[in-house]
PDBML (XML) file of the C-alpha atoms, coordinates in Angstrom:
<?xml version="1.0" encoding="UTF-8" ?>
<PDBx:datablock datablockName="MODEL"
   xmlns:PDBx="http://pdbml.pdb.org/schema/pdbx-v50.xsd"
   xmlns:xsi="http://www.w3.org/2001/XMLSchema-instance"
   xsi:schemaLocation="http://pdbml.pdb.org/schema/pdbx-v50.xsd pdbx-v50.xsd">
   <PDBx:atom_siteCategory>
      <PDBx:atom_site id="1">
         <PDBx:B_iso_or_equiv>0.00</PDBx:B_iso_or_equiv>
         <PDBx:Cartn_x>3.282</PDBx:Cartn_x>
         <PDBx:Cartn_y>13.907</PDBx:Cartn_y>
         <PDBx:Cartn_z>18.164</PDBx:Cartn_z>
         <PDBx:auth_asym_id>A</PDBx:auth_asym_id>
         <PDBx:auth_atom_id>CA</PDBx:auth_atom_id>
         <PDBx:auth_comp_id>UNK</PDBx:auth_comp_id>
         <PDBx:auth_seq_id>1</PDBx:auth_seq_id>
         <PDBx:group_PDB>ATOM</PDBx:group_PDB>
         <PDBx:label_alt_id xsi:nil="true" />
         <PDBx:label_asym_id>A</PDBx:label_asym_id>
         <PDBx:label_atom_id>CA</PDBx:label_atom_id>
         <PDBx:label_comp_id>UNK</PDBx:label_comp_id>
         <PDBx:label_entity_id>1</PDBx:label_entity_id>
         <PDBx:label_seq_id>1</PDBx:label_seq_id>
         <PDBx:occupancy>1.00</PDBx:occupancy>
         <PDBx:pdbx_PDB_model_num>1</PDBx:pdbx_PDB_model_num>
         <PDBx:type_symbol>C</PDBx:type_symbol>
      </PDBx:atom_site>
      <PDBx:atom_site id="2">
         <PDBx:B_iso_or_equiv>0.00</PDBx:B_iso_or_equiv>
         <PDBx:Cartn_x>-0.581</PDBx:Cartn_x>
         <PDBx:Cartn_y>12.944</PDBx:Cartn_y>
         <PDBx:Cartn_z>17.253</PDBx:Cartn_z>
         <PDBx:auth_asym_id>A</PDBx:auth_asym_id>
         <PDBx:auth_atom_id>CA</PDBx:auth_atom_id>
         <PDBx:auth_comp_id>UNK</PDBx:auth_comp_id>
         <PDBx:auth_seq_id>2</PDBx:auth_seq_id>
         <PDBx:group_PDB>ATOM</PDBx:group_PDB>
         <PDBx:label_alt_id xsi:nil="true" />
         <PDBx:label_asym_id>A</PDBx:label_asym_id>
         <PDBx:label_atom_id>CA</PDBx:label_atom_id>
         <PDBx:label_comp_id>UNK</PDBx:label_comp_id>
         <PDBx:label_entity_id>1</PDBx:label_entity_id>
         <PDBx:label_seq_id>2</PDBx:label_seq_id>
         <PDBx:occupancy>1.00</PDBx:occupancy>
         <PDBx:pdbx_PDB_model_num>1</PDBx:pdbx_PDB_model_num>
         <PDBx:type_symbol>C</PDBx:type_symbol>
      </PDBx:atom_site>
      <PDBx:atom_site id="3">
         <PDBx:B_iso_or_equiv>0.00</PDBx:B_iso_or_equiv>
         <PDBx:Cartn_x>0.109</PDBx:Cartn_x>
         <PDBx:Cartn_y>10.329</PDBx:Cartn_y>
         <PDBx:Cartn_z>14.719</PDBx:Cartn_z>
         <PDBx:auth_asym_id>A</PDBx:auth_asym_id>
         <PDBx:auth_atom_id>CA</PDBx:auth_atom_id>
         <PDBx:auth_comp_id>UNK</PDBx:auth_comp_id>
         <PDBx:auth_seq_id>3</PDBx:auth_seq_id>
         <PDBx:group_PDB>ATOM</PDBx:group_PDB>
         <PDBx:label_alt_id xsi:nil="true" />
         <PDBx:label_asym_id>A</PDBx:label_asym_id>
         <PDBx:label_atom_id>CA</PDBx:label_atom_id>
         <PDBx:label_comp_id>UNK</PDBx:label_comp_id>
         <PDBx:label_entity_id>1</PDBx:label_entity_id>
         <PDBx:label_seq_id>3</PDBx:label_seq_id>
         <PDBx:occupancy>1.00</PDBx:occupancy>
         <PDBx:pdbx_PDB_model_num>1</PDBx:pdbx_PDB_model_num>
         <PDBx:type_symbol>C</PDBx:type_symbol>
      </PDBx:atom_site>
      <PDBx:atom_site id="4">
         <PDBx:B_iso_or_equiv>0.00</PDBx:B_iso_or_equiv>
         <PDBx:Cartn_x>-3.306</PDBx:Cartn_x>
         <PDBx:Cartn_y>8.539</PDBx:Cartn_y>
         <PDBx:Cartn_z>14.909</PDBx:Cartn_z>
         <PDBx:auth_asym_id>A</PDBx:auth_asym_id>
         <PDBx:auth_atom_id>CA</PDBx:auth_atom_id>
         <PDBx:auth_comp_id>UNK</PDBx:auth_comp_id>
         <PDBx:auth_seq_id>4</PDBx:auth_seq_id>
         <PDBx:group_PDB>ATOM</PDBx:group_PDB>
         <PDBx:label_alt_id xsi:nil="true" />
         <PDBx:label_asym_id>A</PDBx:label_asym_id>
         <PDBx:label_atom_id>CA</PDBx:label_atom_id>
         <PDBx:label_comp_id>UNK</PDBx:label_comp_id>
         <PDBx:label_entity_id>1</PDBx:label_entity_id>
         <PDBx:label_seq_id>4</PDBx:label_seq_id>
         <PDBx:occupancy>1.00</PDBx:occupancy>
         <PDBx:pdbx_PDB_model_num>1</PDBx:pdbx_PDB_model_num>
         <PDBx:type_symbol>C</PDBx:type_symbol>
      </PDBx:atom_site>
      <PDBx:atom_site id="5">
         <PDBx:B_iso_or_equiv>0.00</PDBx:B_iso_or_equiv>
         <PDBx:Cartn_x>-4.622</PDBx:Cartn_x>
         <PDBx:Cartn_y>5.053</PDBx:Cartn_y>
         <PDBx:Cartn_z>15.307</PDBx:Cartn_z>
         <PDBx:auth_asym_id>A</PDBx:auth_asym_id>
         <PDBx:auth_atom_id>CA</PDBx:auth_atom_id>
         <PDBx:auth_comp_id>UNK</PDBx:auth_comp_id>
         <PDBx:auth_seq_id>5</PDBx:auth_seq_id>
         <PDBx:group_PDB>ATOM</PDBx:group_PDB>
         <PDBx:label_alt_id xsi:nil="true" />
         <PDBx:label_asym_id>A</PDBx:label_asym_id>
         <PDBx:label_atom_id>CA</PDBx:label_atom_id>
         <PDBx:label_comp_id>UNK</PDBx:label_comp_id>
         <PDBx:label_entity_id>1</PDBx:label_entity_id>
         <PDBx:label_seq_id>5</PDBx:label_seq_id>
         <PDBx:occupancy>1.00</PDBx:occupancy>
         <PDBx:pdbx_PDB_model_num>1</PDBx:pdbx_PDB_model_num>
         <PDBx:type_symbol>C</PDBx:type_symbol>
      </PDBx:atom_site>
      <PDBx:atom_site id="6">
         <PDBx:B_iso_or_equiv>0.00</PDBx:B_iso_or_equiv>
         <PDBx:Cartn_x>-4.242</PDBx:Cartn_x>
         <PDBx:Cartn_y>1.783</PDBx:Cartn_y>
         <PDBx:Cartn_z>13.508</PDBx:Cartn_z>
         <PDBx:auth_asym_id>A</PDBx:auth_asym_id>
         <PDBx:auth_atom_id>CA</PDBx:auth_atom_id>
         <PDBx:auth_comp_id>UNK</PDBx:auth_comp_id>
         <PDBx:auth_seq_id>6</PDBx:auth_seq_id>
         <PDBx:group_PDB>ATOM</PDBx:group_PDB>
         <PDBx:label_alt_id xsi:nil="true" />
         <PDBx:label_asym_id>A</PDBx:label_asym_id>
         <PDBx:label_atom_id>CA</PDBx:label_atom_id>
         <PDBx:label_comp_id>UNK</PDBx:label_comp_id>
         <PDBx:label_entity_id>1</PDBx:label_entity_id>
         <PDBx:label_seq_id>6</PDBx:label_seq_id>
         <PDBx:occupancy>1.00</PDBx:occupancy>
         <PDBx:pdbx_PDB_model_num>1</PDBx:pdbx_PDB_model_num>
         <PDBx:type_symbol>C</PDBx:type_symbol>
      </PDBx:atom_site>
      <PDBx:atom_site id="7">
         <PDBx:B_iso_or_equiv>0.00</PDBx:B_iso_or_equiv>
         <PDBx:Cartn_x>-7.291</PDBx:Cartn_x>
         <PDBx:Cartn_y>0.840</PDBx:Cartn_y>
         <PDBx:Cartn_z>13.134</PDBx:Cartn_z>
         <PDBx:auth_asym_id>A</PDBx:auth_asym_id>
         <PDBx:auth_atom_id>CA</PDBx:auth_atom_id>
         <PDBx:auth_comp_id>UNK</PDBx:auth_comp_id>
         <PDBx:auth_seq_id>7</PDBx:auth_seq_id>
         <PDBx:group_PDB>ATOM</PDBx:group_PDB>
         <PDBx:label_alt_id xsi:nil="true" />
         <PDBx:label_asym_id>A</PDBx:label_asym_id>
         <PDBx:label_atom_id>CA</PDBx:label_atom_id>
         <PDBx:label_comp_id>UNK</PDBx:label_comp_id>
         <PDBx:label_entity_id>1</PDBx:label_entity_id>
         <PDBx:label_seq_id>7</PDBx:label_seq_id>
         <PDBx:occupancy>1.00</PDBx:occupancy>
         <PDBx:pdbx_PDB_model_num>1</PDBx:pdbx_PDB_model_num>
         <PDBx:type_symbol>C</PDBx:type_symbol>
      </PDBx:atom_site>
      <PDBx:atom_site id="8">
         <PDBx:B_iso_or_equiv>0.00</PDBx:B_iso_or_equiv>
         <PDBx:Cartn_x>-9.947</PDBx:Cartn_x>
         <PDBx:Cartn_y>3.241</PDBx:Cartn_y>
         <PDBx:Cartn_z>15.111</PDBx:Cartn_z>
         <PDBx:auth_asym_id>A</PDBx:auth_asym_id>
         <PDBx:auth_atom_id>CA</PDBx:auth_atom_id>
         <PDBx:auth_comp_id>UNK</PDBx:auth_comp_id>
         <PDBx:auth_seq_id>8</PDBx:auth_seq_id>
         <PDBx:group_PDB>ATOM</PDBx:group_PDB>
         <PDBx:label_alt_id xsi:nil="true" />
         <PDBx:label_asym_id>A</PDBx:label_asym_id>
         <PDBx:label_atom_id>CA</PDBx:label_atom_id>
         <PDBx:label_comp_id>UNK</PDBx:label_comp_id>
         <PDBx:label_entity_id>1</PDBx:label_entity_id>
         <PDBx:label_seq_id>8</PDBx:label_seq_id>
         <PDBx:occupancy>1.00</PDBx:occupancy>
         <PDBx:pdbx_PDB_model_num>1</PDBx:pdbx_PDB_model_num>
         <PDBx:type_symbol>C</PDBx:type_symbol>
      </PDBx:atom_site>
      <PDBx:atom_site id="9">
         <PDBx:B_iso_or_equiv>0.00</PDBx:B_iso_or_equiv>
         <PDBx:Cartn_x>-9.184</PDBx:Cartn_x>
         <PDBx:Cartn_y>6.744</PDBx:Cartn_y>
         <PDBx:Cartn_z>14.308</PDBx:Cartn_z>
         <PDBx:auth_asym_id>A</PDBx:auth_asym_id>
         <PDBx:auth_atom_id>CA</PDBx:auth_atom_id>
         <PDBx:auth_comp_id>UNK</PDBx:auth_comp_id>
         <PDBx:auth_seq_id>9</PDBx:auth_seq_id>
         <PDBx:group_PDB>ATOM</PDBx:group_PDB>
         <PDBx:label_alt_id xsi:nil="true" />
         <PDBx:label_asym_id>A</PDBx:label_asym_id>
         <PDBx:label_atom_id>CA</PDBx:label_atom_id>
         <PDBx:label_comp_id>UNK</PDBx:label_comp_id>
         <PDBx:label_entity_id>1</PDBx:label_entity_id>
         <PDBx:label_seq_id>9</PDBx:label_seq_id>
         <PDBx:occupancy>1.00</PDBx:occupancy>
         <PDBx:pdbx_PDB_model_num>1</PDBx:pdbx_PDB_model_num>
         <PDBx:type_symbol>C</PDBx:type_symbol>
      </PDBx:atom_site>
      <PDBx:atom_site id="10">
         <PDBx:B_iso_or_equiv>0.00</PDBx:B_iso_or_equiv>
         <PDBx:Cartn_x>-6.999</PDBx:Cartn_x>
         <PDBx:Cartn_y>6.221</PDBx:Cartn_y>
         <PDBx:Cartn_z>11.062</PDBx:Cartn_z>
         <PDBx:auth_asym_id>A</PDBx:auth_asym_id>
         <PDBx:auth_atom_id>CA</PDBx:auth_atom_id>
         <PDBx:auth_comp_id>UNK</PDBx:auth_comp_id>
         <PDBx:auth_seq_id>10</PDBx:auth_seq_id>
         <PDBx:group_PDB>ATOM</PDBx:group_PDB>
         <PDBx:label_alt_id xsi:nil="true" />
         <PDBx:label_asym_id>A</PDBx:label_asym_id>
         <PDBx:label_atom_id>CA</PDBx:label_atom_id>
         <PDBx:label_comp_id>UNK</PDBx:label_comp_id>
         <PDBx:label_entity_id>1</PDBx:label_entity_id>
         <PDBx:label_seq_id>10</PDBx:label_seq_id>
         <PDBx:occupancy>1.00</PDBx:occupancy>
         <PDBx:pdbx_PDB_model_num>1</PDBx:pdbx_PDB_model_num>
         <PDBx:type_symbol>C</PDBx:type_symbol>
      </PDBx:atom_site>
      <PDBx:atom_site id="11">
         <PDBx:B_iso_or_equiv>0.00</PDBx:B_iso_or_equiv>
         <PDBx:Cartn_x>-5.450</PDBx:Cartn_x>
         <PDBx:Cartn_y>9.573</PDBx:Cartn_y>
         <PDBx:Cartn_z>10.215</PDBx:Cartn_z>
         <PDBx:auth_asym_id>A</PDBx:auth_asym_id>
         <PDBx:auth_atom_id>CA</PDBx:auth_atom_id>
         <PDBx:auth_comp_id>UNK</PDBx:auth_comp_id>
         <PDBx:auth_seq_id>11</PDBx:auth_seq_id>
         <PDBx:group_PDB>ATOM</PDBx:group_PDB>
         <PDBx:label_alt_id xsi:nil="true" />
         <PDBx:label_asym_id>A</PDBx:label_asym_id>
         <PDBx:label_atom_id>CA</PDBx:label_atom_id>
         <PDBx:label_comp_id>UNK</PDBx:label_comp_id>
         <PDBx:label_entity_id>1</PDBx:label_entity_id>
         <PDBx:label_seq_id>11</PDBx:label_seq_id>
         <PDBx:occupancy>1.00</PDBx:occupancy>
         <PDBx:pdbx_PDB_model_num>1</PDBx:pdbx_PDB_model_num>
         <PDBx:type_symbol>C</PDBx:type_symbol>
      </PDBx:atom_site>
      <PDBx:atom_site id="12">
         <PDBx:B_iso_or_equiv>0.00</PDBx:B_iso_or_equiv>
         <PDBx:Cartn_x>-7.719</PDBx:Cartn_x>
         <PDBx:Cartn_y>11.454</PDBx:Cartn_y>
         <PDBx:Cartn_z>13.438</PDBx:Cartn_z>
         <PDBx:auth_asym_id>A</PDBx:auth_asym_id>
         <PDBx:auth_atom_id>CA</PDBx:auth_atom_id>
         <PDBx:auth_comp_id>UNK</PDBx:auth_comp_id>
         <PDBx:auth_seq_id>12</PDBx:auth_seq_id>
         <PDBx:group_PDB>ATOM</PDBx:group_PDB>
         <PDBx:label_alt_id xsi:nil="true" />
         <PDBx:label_asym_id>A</PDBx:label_asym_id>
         <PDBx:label_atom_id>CA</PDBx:label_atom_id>
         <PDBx:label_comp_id>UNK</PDBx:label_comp_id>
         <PDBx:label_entity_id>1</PDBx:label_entity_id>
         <PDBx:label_seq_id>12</PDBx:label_seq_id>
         <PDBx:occupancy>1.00</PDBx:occupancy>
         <PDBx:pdbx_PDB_model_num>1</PDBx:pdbx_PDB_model_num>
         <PDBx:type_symbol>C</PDBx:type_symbol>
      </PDBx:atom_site>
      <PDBx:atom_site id="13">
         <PDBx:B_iso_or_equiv>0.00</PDBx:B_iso_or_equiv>
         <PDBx:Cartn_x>-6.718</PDBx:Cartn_x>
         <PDBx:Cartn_y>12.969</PDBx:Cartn_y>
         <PDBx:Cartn_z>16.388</PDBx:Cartn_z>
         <PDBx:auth_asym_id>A</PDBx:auth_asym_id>
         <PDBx:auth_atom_id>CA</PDBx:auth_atom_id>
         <PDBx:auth_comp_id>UNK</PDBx:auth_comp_id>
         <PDBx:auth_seq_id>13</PDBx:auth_seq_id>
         <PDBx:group_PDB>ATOM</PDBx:group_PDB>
         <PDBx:label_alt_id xsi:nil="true" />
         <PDBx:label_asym_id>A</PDBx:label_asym_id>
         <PDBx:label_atom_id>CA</PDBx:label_atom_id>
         <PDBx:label_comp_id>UNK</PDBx:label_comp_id>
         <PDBx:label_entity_id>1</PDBx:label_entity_id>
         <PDBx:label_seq_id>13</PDBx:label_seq_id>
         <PDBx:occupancy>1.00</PDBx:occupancy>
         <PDBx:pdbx_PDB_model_num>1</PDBx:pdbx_PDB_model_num>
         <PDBx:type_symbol>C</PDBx:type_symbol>
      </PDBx:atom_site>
      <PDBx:atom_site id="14">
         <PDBx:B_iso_or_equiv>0.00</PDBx:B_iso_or_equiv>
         <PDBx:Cartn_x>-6.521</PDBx:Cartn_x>
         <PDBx:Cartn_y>10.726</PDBx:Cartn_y>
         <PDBx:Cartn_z>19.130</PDBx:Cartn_z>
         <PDBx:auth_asym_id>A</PDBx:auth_asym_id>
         <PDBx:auth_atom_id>CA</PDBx:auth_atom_id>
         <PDBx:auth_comp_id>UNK</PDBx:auth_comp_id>
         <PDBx:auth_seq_id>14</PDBx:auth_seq_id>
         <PDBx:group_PDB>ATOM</PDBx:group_PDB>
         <PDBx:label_alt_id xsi:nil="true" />
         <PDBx:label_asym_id>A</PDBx:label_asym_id>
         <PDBx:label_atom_id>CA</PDBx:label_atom_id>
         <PDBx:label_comp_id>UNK</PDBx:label_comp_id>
         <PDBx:label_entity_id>1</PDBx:label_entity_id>
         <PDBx:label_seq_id>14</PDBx:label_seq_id>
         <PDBx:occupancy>1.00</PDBx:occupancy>
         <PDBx:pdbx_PDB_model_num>1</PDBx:pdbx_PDB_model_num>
         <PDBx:type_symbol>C</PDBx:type_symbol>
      </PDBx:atom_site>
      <PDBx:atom_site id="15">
         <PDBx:B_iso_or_equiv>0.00</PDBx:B_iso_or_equiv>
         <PDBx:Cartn_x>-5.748</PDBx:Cartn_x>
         <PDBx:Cartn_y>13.870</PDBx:Cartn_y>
         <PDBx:Cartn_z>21.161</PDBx:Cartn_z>
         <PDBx:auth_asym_id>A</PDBx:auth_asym_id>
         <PDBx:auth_atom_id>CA</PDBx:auth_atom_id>
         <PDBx:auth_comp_id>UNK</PDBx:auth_comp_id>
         <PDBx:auth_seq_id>15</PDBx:auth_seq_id>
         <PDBx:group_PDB>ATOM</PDBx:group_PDB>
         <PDBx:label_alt_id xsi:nil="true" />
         <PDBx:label_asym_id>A</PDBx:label_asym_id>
         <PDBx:label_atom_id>CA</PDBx:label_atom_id>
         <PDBx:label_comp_id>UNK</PDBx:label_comp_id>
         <PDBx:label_entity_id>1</PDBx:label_entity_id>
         <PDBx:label_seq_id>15</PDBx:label_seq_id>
         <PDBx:occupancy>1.00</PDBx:occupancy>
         <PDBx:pdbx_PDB_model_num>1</PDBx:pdbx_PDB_model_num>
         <PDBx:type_symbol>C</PDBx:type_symbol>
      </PDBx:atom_site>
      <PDBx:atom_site id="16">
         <PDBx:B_iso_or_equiv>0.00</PDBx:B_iso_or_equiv>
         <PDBx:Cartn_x>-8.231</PDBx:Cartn_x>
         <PDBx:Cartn_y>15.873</PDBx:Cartn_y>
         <PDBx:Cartn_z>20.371</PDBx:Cartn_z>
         <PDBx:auth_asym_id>A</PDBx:auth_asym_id>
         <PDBx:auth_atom_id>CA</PDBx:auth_atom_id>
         <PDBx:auth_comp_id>UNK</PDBx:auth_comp_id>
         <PDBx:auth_seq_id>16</PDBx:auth_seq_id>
         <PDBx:group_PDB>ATOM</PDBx:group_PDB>
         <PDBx:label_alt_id xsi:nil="true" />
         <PDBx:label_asym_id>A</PDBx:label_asym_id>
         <PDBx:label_atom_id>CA</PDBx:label_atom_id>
         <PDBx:label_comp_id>UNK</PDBx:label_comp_id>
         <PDBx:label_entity_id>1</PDBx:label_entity_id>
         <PDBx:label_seq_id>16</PDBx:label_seq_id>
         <PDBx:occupancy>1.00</PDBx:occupancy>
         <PDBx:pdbx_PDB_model_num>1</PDBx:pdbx_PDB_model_num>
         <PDBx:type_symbol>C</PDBx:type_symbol>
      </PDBx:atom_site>
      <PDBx:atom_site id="17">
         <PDBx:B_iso_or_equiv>0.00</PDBx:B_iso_or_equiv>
         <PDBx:Cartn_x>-10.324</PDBx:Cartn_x>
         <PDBx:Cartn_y>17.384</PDBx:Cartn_y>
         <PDBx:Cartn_z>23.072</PDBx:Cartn_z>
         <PDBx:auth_asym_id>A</PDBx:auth_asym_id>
         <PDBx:auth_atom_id>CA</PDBx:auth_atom_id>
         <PDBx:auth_comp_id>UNK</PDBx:auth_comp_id>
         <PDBx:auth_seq_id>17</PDBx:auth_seq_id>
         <PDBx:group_PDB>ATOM</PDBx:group_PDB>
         <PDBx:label_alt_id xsi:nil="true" />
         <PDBx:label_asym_id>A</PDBx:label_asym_id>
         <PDBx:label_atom_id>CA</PDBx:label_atom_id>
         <PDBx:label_comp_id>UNK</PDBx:label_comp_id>
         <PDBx:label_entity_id>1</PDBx:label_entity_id>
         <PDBx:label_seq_id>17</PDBx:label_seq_id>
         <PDBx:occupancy>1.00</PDBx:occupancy>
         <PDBx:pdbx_PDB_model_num>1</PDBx:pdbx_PDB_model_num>
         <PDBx:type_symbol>C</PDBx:type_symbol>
      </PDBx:atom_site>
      <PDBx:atom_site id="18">
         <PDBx:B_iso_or_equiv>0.00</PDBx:B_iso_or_equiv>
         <PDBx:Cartn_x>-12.158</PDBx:Cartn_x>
         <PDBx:Cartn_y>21.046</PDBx:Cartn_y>
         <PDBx:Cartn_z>23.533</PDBx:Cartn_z>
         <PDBx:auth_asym_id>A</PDBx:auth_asym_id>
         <PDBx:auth_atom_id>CA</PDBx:auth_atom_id>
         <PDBx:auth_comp_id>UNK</PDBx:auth_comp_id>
         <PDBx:auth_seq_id>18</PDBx:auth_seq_id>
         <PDBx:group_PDB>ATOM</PDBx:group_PDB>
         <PDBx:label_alt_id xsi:nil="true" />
         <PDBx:label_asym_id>A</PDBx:label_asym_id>
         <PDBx:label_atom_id>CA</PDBx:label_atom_id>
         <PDBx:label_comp_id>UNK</PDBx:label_comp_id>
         <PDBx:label_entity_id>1</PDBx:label_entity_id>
         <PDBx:label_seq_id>18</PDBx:label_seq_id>
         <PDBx:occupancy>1.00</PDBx:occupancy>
         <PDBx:pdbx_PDB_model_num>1</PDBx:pdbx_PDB_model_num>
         <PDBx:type_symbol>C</PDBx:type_symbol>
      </PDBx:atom_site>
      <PDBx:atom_site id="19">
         <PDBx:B_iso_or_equiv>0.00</PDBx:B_iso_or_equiv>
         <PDBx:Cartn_x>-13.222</PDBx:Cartn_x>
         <PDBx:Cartn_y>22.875</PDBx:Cartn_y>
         <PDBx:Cartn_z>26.683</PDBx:Cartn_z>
         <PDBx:auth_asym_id>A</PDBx:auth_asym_id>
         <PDBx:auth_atom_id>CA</PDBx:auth_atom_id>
         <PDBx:auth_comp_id>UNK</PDBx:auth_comp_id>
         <PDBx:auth_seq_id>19</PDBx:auth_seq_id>
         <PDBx:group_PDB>ATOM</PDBx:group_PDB>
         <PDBx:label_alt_id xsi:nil="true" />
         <PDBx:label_asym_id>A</PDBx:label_asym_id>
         <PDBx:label_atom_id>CA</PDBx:label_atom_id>
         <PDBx:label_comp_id>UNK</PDBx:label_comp_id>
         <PDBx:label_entity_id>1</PDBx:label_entity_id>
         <PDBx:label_seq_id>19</PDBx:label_seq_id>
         <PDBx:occupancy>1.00</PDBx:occupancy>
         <PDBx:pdbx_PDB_model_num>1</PDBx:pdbx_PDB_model_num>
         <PDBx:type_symbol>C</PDBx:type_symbol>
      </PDBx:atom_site>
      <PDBx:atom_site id="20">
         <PDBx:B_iso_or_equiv>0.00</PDBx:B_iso_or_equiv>
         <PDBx:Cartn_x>-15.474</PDBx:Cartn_x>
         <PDBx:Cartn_y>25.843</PDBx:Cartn_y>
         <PDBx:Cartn_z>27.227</PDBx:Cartn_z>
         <PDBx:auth_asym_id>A</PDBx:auth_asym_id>
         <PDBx:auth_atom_id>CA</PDBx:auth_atom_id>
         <PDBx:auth_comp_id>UNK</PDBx:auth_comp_id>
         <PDBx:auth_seq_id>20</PDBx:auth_seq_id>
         <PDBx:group_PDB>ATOM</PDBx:group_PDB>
         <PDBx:label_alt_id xsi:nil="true" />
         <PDBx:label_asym_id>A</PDBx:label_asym_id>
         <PDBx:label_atom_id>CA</PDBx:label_atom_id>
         <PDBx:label_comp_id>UNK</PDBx:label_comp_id>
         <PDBx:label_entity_id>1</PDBx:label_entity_id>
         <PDBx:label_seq_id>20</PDBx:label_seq_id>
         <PDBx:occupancy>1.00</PDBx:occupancy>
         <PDBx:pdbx_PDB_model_num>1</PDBx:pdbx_PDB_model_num>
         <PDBx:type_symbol>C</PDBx:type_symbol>
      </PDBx:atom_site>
      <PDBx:atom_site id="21">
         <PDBx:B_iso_or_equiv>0.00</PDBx:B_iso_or_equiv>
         <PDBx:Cartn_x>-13.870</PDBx:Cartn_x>
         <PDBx:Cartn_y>29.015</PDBx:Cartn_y>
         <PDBx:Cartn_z>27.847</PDBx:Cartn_z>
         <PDBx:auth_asym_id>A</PDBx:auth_asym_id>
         <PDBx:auth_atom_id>CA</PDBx:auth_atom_id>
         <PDBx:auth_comp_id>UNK</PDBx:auth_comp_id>
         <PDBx:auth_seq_id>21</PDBx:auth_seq_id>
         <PDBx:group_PDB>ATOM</PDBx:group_PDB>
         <PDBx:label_alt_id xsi:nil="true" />
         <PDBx:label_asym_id>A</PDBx:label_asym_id>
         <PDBx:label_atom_id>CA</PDBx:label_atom_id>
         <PDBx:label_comp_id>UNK</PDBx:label_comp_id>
         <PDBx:label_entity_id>1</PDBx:label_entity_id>
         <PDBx:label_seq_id>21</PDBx:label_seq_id>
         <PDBx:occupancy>1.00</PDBx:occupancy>
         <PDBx:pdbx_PDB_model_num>1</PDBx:pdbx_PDB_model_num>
         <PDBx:type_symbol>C</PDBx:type_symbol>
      </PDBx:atom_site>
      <PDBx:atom_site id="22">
         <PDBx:B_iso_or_equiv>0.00</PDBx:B_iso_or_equiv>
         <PDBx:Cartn_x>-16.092</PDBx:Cartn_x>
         <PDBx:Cartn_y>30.883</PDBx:Cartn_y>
         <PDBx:Cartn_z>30.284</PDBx:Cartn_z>
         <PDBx:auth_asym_id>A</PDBx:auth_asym_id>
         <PDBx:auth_atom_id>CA</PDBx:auth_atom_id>
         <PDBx:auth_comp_id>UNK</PDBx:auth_comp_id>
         <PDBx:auth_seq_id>22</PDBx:auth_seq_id>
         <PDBx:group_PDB>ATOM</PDBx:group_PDB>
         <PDBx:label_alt_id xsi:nil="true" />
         <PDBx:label_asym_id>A</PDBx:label_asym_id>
         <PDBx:label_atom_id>CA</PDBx:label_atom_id>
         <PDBx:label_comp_id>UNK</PDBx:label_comp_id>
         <PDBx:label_entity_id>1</PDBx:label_entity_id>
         <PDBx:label_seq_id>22</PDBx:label_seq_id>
         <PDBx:occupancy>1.00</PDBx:occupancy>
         <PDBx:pdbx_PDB_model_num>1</PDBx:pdbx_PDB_model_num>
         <PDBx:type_symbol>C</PDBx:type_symbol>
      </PDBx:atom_site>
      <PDBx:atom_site id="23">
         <PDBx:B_iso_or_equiv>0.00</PDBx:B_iso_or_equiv>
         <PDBx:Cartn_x>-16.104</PDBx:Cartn_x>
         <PDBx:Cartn_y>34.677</PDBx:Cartn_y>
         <PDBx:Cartn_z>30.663</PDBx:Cartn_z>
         <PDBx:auth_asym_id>A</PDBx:auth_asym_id>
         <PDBx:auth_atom_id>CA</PDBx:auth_atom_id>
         <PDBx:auth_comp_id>UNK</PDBx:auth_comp_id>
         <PDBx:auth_seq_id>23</PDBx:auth_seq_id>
         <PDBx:group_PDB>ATOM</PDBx:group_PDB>
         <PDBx:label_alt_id xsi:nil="true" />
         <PDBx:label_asym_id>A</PDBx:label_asym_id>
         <PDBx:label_atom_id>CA</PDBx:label_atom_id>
         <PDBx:label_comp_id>UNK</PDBx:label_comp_id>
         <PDBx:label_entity_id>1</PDBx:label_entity_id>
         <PDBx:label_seq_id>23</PDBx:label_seq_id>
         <PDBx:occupancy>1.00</PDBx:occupancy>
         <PDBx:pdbx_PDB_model_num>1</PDBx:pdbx_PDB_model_num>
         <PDBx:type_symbol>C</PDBx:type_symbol>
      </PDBx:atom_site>
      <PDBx:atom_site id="24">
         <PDBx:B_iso_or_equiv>0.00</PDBx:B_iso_or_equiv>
         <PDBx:Cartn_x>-18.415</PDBx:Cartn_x>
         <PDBx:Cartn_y>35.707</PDBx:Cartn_y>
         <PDBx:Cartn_z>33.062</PDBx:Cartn_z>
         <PDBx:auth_asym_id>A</PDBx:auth_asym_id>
         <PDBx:auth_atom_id>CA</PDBx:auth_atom_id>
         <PDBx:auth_comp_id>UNK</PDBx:auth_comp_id>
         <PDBx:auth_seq_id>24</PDBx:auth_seq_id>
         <PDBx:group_PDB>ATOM</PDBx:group_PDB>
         <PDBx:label_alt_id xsi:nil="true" />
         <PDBx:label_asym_id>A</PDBx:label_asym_id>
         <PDBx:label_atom_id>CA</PDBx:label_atom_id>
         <PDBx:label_comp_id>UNK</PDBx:label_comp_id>
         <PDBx:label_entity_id>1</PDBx:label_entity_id>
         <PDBx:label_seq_id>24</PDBx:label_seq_id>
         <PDBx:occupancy>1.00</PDBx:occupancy>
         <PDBx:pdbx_PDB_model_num>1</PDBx:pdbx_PDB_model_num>
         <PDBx:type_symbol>C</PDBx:type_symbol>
      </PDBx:atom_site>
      <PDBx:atom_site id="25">
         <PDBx:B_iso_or_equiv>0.00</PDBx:B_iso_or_equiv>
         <PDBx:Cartn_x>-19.960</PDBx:Cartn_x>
         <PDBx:Cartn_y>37.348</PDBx:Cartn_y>
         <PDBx:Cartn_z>35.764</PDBx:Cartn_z>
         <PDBx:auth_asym_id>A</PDBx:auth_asym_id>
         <PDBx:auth_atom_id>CA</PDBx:auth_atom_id>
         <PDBx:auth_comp_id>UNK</PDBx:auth_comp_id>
         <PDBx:auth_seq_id>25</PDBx:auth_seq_id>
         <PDBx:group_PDB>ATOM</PDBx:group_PDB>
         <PDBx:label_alt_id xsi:nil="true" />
         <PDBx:label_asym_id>A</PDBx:label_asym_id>
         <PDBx:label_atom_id>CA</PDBx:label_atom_id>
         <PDBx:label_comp_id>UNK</PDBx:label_comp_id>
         <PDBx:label_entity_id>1</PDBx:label_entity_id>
         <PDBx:label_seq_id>25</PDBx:label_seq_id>
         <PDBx:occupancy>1.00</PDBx:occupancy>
         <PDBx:pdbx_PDB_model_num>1</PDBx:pdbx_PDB_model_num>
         <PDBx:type_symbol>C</PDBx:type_symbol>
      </PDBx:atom_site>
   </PDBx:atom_siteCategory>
</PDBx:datablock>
């Protein structure tokens, strides 16, 4: 339902957000 902002983020995610998947030993 990302629709933006109105005046910082015009037309950007506003829920953007990225984690690290870690596969490890």
């Amino acid at each position: 339902g990302d629709l933006g902002g109105s005046r910082t983020l015009q037309k950007k995610w506003t829920t953007f957000q990225k984690a690290r998947l870690d596969c490890s030993l």
